[in-house]
N, C-alpha and C. Protein backbone atom coordinates (compact mmCIF):
# COMPACT_ATOMS: atom_id res chain seq x y z
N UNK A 1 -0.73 12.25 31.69
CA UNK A 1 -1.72 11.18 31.74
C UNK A 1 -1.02 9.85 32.02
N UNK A 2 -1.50 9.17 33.07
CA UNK A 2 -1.16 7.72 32.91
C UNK A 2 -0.07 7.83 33.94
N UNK A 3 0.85 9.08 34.43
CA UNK A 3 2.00 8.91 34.77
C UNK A 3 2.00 8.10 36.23
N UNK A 4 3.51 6.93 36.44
CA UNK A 4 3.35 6.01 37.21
C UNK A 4 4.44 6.08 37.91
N UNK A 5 5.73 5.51 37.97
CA UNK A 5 7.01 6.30 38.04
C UNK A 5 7.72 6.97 38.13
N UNK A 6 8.12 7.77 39.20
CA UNK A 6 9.14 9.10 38.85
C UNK A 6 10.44 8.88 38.95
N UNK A 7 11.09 9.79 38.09
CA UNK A 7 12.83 9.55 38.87
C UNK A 7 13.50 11.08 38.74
N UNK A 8 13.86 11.85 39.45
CA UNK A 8 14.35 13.14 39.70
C UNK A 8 15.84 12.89 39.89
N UNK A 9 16.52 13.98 38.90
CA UNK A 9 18.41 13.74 39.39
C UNK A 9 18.19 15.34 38.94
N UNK A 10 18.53 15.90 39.89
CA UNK A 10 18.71 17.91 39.72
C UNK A 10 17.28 18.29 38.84
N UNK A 11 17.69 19.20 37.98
CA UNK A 11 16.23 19.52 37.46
C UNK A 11 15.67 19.04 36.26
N UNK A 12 16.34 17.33 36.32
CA UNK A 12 15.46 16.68 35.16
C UNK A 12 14.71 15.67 35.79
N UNK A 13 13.56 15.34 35.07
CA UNK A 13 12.46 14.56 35.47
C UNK A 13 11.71 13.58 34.55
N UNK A 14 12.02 11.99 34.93
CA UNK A 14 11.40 11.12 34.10
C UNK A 14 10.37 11.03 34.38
N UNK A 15 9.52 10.22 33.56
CA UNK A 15 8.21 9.59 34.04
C UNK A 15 7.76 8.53 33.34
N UNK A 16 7.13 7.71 33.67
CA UNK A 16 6.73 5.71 33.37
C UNK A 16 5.58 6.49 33.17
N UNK A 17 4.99 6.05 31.82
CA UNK A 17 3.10 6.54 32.31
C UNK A 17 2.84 4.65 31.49
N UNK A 18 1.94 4.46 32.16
CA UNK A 18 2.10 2.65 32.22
C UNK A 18 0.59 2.46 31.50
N UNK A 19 -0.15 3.18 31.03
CA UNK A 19 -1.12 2.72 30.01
C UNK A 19 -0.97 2.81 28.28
N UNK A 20 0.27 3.39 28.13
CA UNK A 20 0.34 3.82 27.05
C UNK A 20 1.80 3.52 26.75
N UNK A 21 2.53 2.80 27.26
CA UNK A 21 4.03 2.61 27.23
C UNK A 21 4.70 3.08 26.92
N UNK A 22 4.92 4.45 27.45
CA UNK A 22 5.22 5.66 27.12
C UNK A 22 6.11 5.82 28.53
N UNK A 23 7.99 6.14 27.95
CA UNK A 23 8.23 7.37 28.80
C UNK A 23 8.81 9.07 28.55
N UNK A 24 8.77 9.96 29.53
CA UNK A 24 9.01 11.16 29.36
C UNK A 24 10.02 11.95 30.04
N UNK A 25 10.69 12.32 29.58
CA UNK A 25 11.65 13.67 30.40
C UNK A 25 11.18 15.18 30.06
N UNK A 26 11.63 15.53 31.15
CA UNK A 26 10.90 17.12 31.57
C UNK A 26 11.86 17.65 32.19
N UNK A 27 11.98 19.02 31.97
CA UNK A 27 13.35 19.54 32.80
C UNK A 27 12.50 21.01 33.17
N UNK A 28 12.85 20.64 34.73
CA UNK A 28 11.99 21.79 35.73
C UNK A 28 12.48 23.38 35.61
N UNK A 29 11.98 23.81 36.05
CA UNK A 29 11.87 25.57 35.62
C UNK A 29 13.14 25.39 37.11
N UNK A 30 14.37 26.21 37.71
CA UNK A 30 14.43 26.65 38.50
C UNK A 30 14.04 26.27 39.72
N UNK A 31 12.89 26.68 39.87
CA UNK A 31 12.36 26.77 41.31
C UNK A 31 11.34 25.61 41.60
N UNK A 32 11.50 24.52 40.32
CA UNK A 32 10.39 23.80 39.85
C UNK A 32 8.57 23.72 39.98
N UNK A 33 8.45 24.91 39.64
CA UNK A 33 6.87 24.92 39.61
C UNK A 33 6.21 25.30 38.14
N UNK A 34 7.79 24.82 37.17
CA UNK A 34 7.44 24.53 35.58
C UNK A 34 7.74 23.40 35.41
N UNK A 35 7.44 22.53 34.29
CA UNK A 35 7.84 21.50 33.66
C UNK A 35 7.28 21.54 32.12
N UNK A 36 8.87 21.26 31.65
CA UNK A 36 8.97 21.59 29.74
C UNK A 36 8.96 20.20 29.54
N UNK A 37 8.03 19.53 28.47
CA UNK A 37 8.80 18.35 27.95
C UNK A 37 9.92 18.30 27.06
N UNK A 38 10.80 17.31 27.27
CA UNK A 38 11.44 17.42 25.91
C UNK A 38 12.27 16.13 25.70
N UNK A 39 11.63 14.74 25.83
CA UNK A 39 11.42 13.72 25.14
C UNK A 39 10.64 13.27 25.66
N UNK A 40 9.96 11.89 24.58
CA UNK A 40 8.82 10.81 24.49
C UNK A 40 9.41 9.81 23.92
N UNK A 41 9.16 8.66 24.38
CA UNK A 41 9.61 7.71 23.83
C UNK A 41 8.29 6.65 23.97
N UNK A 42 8.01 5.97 22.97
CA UNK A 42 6.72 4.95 23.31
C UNK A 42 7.02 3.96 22.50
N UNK A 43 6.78 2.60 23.44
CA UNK A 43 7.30 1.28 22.88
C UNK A 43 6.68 0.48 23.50
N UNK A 44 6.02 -0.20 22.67
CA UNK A 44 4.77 -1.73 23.32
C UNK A 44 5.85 -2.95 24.18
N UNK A 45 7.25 -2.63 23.71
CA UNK A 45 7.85 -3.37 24.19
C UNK A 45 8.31 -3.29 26.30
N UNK A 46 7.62 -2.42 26.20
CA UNK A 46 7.79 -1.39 27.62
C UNK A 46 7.16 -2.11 28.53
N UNK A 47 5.87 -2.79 28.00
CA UNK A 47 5.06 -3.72 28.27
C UNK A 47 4.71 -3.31 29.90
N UNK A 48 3.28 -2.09 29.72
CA UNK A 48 3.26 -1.14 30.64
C UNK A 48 4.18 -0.95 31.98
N UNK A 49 4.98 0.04 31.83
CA UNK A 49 5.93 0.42 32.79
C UNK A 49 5.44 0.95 33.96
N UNK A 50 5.76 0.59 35.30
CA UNK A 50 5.32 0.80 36.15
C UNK A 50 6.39 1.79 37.06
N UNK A 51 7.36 1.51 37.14
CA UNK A 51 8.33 2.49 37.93
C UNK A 51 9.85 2.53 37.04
N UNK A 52 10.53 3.22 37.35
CA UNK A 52 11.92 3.32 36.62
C UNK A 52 13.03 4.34 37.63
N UNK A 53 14.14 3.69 37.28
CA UNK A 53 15.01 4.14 38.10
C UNK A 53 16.52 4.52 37.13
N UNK A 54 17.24 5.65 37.46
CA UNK A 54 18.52 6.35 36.66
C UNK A 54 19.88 5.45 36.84
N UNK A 55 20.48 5.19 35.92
CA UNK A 55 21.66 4.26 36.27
C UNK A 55 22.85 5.04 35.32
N UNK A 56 24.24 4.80 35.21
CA UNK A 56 25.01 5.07 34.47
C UNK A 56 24.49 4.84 32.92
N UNK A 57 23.57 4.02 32.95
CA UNK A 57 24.19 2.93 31.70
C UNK A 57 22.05 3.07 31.31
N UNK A 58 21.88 4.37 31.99
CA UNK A 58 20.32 4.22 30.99
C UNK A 58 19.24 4.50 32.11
N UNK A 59 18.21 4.04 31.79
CA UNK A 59 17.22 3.95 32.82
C UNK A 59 16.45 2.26 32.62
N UNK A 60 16.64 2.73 34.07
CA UNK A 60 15.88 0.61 34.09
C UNK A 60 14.91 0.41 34.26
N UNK A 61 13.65 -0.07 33.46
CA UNK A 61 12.14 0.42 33.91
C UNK A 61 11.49 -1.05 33.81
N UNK A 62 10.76 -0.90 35.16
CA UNK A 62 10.00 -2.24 35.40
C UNK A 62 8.97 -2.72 34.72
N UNK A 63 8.67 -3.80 33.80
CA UNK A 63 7.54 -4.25 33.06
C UNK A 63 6.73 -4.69 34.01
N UNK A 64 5.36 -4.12 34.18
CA UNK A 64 4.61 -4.82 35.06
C UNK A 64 3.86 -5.50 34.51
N UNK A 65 3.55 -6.00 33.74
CA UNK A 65 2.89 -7.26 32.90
C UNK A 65 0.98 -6.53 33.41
N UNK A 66 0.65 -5.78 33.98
CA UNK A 66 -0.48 -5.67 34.32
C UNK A 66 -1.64 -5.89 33.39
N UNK A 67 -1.28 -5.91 31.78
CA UNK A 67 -2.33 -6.04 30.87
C UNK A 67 -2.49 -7.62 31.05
N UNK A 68 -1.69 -8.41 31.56
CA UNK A 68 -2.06 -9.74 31.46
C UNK A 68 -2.77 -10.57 33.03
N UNK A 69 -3.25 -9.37 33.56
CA UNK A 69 -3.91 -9.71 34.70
C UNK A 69 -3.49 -8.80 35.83
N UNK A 70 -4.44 -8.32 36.73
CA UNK A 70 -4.96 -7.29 37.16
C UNK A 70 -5.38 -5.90 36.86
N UNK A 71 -5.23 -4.87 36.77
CA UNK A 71 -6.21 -3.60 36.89
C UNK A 71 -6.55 -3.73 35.42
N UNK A 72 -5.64 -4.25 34.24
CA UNK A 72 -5.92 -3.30 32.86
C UNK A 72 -5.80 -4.93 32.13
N UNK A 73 -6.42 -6.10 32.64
CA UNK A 73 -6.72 -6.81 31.62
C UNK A 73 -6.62 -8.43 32.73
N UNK A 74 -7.75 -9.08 31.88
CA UNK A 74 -7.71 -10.35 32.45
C UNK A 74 -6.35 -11.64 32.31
N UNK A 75 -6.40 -12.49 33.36
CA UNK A 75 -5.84 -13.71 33.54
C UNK A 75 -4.88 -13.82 34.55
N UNK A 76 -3.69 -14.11 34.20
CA UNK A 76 -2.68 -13.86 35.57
C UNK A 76 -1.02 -13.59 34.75
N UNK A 77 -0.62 -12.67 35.46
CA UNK A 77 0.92 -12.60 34.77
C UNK A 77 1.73 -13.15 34.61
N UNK A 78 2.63 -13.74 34.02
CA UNK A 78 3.44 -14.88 33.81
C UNK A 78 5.11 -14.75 34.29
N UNK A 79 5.56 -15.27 34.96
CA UNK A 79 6.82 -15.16 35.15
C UNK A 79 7.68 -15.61 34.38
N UNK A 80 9.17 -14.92 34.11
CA UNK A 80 9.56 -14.12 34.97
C UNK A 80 9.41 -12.47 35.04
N UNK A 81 9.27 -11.82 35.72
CA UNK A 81 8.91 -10.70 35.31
C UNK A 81 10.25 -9.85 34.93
N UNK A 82 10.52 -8.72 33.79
CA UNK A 82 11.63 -8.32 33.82
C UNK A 82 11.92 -7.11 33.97
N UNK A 83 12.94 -6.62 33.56
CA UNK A 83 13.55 -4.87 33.78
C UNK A 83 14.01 -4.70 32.26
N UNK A 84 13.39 -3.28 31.72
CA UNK A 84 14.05 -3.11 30.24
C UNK A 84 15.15 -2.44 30.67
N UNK A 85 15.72 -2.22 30.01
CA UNK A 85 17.27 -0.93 30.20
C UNK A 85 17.16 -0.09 28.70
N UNK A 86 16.66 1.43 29.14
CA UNK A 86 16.38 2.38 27.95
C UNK A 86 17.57 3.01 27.90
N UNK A 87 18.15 3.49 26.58
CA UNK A 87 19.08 4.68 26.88
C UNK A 87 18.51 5.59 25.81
N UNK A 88 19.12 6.78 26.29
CA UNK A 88 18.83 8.11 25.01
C UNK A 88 17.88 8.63 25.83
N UNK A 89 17.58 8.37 26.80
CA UNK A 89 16.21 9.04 27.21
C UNK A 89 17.12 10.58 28.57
């Protein structure tokens, strides 16, 4: 649900789901036409995540401020906009 973001490195698989500030890893079957979860992480501080990308040092996931104006809430977003840096995930 919600999912926004992907990031694939071999047969693991993140995901941004950006209504619920929630992200997830999943590690694909093989031939990938499974997917197991096996973490969640959810943090208001995520401040709905819109895309995310794999780095040495974590995953870097974009705050899209969208609750503070456009699709999922009124006014306009405020700059600057930032990048969290998760690790453990």
């Amino acid at each position: 649900m919600n999912g926004d973001g992907l990031e694939l490195s071999g047969r693991t698989l993140w995901a941004a789901h950006n209504r619920t500030n929630t992200l997830t890893r999943w590690r694909l079957s093989p031939d990938g036409t499974e997917a197991h979860l096996t973490r969640t992480l959810t943090d208001p501080a995520l401040q709905v995540p819109t895309t995310l990308a794999r780095t040495q040092h974590g995953l870097l996931v974009v705050r899209s401020q969208f609750d503070k104006g456009g699709p999922m809430g009124p006014g306009t977003p405020t700059p600057p906009f930032t990048v969290a840096r998760v690790t453990g995930m």
